[in-house]
Protein backbone atom coordinates (compact mmCIF):
# COMPACT_ATOMS: atom_id res chain seq x y z
CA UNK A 1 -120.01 152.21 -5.59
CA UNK A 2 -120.75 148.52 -4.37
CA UNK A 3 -124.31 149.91 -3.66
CA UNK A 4 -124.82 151.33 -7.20
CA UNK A 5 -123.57 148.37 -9.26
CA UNK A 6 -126.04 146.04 -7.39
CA UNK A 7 -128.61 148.31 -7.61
CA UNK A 8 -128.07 148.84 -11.85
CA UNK A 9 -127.78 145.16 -12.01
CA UNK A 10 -131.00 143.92 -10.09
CA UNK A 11 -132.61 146.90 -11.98
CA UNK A 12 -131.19 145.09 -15.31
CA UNK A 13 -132.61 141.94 -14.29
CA UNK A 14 -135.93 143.39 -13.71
CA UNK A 15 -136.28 144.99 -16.93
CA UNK A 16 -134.72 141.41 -18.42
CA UNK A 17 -137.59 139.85 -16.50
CA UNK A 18 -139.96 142.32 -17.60
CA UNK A 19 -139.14 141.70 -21.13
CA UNK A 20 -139.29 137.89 -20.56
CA UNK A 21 -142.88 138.45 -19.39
CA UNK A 22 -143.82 140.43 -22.05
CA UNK A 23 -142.29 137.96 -24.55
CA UNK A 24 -144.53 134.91 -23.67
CA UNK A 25 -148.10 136.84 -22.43
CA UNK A 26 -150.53 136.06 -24.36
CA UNK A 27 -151.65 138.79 -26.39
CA UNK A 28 -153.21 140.02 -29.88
CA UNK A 29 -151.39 143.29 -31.48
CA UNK A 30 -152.88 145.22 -33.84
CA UNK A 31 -150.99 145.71 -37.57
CA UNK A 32 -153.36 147.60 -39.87
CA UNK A 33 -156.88 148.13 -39.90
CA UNK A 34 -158.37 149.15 -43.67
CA UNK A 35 -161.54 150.75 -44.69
CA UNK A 36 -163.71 148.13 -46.15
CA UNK A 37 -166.82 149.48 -46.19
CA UNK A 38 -166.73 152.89 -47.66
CA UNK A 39 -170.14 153.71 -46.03
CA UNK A 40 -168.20 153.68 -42.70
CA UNK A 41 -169.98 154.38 -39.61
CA UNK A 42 -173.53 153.90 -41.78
CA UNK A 43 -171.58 151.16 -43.45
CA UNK A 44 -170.97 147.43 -41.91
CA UNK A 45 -168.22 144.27 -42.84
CA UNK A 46 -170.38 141.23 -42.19
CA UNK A 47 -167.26 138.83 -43.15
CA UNK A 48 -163.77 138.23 -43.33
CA UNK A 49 -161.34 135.57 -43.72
CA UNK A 50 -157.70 134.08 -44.86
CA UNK A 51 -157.09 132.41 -47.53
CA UNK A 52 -155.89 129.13 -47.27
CA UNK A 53 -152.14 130.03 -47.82
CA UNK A 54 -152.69 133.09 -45.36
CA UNK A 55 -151.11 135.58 -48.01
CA UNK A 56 -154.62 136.93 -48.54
CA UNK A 57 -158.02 138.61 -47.07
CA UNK A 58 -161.43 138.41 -48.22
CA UNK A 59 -164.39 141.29 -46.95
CA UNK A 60 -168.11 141.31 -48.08
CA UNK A 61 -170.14 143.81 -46.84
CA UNK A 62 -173.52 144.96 -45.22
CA UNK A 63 -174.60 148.52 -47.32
CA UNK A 64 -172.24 148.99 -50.01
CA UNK A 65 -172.69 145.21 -51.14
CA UNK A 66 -168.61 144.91 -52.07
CA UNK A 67 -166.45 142.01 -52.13
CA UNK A 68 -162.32 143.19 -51.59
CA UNK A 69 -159.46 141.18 -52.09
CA UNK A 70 -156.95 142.40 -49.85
CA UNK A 71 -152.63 141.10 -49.14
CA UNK A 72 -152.44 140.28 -46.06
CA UNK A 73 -148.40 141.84 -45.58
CA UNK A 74 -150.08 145.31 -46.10
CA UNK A 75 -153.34 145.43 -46.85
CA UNK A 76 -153.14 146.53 -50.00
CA UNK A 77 -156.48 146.38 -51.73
CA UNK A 78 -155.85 144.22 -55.23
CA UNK A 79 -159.45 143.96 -56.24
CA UNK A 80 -162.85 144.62 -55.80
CA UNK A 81 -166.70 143.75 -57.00
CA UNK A 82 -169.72 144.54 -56.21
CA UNK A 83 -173.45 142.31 -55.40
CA UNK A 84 -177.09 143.64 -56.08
CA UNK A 85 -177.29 143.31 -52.34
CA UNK A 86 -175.62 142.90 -49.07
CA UNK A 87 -173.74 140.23 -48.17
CA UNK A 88 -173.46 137.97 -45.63
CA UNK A 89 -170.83 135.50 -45.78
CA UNK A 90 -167.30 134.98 -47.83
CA UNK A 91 -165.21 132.29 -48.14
CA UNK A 92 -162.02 130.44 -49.75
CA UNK A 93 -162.12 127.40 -51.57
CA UNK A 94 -159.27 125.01 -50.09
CA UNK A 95 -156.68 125.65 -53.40
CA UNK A 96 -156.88 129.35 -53.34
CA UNK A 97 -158.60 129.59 -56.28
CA UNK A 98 -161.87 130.81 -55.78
CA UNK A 99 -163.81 132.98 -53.37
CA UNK A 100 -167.65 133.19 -52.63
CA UNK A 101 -169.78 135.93 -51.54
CA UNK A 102 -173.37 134.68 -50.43
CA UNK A 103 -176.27 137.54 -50.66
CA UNK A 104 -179.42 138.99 -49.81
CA UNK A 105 -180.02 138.61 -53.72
CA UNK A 106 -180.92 135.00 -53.40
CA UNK A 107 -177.57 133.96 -54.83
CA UNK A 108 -173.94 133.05 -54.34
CA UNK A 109 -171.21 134.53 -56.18
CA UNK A 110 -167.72 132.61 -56.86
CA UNK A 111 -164.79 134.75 -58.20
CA UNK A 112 -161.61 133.70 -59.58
CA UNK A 113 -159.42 135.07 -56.56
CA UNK A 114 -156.63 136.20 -58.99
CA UNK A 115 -158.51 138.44 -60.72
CA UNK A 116 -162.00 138.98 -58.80
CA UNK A 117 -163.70 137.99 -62.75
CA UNK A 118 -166.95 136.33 -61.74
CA UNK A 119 -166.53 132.73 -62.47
CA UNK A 120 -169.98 131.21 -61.77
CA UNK A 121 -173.73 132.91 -60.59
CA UNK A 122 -175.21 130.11 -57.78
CA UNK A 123 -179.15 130.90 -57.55
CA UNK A 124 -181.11 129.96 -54.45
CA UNK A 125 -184.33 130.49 -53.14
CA UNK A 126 -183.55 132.92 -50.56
CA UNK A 127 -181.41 135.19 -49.29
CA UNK A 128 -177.70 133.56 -48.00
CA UNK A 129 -176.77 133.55 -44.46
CA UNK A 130 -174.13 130.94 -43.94
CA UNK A 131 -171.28 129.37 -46.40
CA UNK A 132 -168.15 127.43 -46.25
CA UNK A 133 -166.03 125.37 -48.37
CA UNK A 134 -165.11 122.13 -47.51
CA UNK A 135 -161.17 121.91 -46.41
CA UNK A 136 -160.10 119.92 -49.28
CA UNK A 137 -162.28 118.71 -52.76
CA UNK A 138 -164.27 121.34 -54.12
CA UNK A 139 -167.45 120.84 -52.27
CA UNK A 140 -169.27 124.38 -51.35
CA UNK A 141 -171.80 124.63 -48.47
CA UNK A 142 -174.25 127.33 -48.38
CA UNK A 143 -177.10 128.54 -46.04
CA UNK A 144 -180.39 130.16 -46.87
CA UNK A 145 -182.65 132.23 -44.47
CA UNK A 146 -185.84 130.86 -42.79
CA UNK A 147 -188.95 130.89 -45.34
CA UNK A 148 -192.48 130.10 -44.07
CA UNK A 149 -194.79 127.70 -45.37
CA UNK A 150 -198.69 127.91 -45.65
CA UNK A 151 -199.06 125.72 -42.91
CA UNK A 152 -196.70 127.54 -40.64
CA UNK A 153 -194.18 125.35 -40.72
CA UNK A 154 -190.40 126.56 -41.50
CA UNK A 155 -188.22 125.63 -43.51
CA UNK A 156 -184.29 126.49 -44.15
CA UNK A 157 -182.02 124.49 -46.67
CA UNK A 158 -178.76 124.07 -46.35
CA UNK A 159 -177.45 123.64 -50.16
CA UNK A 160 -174.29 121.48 -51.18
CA UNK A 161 -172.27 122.51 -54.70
CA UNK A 162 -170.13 120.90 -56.11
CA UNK A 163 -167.10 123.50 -57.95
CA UNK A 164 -166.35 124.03 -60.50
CA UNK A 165 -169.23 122.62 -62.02
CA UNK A 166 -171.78 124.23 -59.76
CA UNK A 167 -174.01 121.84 -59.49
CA UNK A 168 -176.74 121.25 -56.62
CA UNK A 169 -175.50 117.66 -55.57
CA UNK A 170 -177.76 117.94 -52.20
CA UNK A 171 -180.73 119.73 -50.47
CA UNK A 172 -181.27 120.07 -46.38
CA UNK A 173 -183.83 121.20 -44.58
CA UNK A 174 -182.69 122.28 -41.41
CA UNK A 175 -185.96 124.07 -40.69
CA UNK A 176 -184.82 127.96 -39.77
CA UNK A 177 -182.14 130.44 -40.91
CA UNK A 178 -178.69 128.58 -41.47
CA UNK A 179 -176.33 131.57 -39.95
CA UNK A 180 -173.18 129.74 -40.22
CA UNK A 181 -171.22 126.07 -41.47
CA UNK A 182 -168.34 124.80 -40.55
CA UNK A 183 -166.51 121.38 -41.62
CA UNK A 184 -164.02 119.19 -39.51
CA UNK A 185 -160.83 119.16 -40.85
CA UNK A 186 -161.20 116.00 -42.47
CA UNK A 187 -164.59 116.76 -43.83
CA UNK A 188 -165.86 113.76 -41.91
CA UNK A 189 -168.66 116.13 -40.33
CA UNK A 190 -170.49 119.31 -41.07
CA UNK A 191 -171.66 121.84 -38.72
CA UNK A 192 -174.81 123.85 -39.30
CA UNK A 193 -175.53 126.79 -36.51
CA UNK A 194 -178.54 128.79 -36.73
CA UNK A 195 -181.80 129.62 -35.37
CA UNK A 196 -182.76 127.27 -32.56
CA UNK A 197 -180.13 124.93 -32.86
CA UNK A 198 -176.48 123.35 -33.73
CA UNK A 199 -176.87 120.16 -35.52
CA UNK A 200 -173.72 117.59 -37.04
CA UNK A 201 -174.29 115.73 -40.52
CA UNK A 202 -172.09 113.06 -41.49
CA UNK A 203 -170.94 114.23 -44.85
CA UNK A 204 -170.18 110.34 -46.39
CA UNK A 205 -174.18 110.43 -47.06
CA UNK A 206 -175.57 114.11 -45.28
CA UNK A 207 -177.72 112.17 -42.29
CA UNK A 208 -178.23 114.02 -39.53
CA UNK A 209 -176.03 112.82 -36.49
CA UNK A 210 -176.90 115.03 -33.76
CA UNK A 211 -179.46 118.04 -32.79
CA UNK A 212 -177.13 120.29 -29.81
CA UNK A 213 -179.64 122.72 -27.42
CA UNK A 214 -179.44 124.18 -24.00
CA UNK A 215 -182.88 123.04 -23.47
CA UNK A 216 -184.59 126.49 -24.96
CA UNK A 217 -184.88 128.47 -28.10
CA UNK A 218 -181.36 130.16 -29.21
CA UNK A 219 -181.02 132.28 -31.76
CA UNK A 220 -177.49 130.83 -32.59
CA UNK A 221 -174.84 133.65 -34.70
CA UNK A 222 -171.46 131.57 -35.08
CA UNK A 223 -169.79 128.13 -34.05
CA UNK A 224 -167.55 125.43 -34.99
CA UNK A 225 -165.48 122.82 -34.58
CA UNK A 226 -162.71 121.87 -32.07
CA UNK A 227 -159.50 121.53 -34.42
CA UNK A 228 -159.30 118.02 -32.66
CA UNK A 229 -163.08 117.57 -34.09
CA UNK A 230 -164.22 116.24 -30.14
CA UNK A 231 -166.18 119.22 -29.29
CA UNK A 232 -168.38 122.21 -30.52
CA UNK A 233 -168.50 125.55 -29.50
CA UNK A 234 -171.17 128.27 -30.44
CA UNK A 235 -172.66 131.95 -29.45
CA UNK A 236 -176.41 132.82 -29.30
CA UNK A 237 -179.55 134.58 -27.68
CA UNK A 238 -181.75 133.49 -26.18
CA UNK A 239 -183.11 132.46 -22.53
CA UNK A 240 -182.27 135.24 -19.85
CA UNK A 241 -179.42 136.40 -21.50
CA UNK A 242 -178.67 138.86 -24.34
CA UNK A 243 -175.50 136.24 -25.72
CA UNK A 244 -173.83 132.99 -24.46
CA UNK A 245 -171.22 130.92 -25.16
CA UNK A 246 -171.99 127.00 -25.23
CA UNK A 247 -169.38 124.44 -25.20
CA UNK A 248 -170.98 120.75 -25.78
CA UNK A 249 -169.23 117.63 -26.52
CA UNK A 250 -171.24 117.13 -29.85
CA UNK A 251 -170.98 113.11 -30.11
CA UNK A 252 -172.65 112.50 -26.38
CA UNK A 253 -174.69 115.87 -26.59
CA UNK A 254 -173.17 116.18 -23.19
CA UNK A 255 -173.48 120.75 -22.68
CA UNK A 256 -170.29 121.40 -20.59
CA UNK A 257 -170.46 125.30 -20.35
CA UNK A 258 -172.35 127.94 -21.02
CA UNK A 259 -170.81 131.52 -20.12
CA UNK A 260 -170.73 135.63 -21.08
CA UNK A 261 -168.34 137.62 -19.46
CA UNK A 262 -169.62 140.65 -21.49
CA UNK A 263 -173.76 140.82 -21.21
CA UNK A 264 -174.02 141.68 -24.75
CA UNK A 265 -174.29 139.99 -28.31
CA UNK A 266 -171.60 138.28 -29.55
CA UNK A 267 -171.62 137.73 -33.20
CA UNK A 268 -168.39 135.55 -33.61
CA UNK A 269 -165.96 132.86 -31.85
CA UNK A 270 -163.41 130.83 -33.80
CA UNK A 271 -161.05 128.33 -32.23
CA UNK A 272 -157.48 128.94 -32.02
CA UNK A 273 -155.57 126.25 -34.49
CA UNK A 274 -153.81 124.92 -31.90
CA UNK A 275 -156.82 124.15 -29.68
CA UNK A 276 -155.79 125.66 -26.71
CA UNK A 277 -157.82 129.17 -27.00
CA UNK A 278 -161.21 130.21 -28.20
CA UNK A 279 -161.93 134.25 -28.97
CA UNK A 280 -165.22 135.49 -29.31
CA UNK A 281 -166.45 139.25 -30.31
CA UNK A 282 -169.36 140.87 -30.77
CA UNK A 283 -171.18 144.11 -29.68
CA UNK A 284 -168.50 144.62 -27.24
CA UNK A 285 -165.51 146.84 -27.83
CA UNK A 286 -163.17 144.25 -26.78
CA UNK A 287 -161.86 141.00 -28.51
CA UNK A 288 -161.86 138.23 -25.78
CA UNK A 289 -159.35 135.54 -25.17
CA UNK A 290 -159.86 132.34 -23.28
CA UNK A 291 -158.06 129.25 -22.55
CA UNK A 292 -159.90 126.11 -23.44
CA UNK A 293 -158.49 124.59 -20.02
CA UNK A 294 -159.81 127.13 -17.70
CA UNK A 295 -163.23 127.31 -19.66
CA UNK A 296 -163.47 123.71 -18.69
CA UNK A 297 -161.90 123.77 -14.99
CA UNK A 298 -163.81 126.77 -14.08
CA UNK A 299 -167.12 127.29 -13.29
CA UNK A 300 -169.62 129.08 -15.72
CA UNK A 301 -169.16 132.63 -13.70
CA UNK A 302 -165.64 132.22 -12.53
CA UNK A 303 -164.01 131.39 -15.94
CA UNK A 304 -161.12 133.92 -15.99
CA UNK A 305 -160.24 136.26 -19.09
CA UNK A 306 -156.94 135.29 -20.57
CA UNK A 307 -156.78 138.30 -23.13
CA UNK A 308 -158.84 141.13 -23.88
CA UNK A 309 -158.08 143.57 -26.76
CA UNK A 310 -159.82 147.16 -27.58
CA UNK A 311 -161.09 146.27 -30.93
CA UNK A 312 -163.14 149.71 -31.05
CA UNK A 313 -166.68 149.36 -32.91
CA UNK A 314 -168.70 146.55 -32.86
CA UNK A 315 -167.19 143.12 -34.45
CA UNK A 316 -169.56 141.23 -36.71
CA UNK A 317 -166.68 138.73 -37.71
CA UNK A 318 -163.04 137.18 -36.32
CA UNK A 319 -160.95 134.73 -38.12
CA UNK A 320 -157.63 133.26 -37.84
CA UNK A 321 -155.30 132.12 -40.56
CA UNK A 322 -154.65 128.24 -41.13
CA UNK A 323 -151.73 128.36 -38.01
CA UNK A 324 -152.94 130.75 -35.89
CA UNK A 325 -150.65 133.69 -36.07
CA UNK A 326 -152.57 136.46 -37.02
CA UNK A 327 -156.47 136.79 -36.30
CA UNK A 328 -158.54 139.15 -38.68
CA UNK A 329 -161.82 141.12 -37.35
CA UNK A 330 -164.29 142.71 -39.59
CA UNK A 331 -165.95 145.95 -37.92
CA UNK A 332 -170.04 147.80 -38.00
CA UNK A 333 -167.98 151.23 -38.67
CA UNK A 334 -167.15 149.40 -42.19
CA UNK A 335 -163.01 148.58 -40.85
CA UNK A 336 -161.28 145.26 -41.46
CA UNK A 337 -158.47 145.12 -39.04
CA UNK A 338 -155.31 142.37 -39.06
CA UNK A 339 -153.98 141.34 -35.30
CA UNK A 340 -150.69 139.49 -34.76
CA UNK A 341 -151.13 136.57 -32.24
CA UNK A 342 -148.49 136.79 -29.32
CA UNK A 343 -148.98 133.53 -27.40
CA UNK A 344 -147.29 131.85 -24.31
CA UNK A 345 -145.02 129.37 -25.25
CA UNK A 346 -141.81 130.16 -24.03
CA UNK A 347 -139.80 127.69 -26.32
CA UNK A 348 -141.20 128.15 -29.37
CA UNK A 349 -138.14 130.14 -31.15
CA UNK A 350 -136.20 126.67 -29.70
CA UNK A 351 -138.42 124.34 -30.99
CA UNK A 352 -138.42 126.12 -34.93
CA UNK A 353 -134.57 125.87 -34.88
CA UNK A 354 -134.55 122.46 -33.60
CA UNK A 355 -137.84 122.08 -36.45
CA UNK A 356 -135.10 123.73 -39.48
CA UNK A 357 -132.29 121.86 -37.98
CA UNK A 358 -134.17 118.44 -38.44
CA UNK A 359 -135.02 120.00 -42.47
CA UNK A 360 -131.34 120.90 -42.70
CA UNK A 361 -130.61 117.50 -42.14
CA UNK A 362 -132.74 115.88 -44.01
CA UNK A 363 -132.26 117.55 -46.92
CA UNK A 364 -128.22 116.64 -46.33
CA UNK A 365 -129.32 112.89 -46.31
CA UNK A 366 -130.63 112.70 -49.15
């Protein structure tokens, strides 16, 4: 009897164990995927993204040209409009008030987010790429595609509205296809990542601060900003390989990694808000998970997976809301899909009581 009691109880604390485990591994769980393109498999979701508040999703599309508002809780689809042609890039403006939808149409789109009514037609000179809004004003940041000039020379402007007016207040030429922007959270800096390079502008007058290569031409899909603003991460082709991930620390120029686990293109990689992890996806069937201090401890070929996730088709787009608790993927097959972000810190249930005790007490003093 002895014999069975110890044996149910060391079995009990294994499966307590277990759960423990299971309870701080860091993982991403899928909640709902929704059909966003309704071309499907012919059909692609070039973009996706959270509103500012996180109650909300954003898609623009590849073939059927449609921009969806969609609640994040369930996915339910509470508008939808439609562009001459496909588009690239969407985005929230930092009150929840608008979104944009740059286009192969030589134009960007903003739409009152309540009710998906066009609010104001931006016209451009070629088709958009990249586009972001700045984190707090009303400053929008677009990104044209590459256009040749008679002497051979290229040239690719990176255009800066101001909303709601919609005026042009500034023009830059960053000389190729602008494929994505990206602010620091204080809007100190903007990041421009496209074809052959990553450069930094200093927003107070738009100079160009720095000019970020591996030494050869890169055909550069995604990047941005460290949440801390130190560093800069982006994902290209170019070289030997078919996609890599470069790591720099932008003020020196100083490149401190450059890594693929996967041998194939990755589109995306956003930064985890709380700067510990960096995901990346692409034309891979998984969504990867890394720790920022293993990317940097490890060497290039020895950095070790933290997370990997069957995402299915091929991700174009990953995003994750303003604190990092769900992540948001946007699909070739034409899916959007919504992930739940399981990390690995054991005390955080302890550290939001202690957070509501502190409010709780606050609130009594005054």
């Amino acid at each position: 009897m002895k014999r069975t009691i110890i044996f149910l109880y060391l079995s009990f604390c294994t499966l307590l164990n277990a759960q423990q485990y299971l309870n701080h591994q860091l993982r991403l769980e899928p909640v709902w995927a929704r059909v966003a393109d309704a071309l499907g498999e012919p059909g692609s979701v070039e973009s996706v993204e959270f509103s500012p508040d996180g109650k909300y999703l954003v898609s623009g599309t590849k073939f059927d040209n449609s921009v969806i508002m969609w609640r994040t809780s369930d996915g339910a689809e509470l508008w939808r409009q439609y562009t001459a042609q496909e588009i690239e890039r969407v985005g929230w403006s930092p009150d929840n008030k608008y979104v944009a939808a740059g286009s192969e149409d030589y134009r960007t789109t903003v739409y009152d987010a309540k009710t998906g009514e066009v609010f104001k037609i931006l016209k451009h000179s070629r088709g958009i790429d990249g586009l972001t809004w700045s984190n707090k004003g009303s400053l929008l940041v677009t990104g044209e595609e590459k256009m040749e000039m008679d002497d051979g020379s290229l040239q690719g402007w990176i255009r800066i509205f101001d909303l709601p007016s919609g005026k042009e207040i500034k023009a830059l030429d960053f000389g190729n296809t602008i494929n994505e922007l990206f602010f620091t959270q204080d809007d100190r800096y903007l990041l421009a990542v496209g074809h052959g390079a990553v450069k930094v502008y200093r927003a107070a007058d738009w100079s160009l601060l720095q000019t970020l290569t591996p030494g050869y031409f890169v055909t550069f899909t995604s990047g941005m900003f460290s949440p801390d603003g130190e560093h800069v991460i982006a994902v290209g082709q170019g070289g030997t390989s078919r996609g890599n991930i470069y790591l720099w620390k932008w003020q020196s120029g100083e490149l401190l990694k450059t890594f693929n686990h996967t041998g194939k293109k990755i589109e995306s990689i956003a930064w985890h808000p709380n700067g510990r992890y960096i995901a990346h996806a692409g034309h891979d069937p998984y969504i990867y998970v890394f720790r920022v201090a293993d990317i940097l401890e490890y060497g290039n070929d020895t950095i070790p997976v933290a997370h990997k996730v069957w995402a299915g088709d091929n991700s174009e787009y990953i995003d994750f809301n303003a604190d990092g608790s769900f992540l948001a993927s946007a699909h070739q097959n034409g899916l959007i899909k919504l992930w739940v972000w399981m990390g690995e810190e054991s005390d955080l249930n302890a550290r939001r009581h202690q957070w509501i005790k502190t409010q709780q007490k606050d609130a009594e003093e005054k």
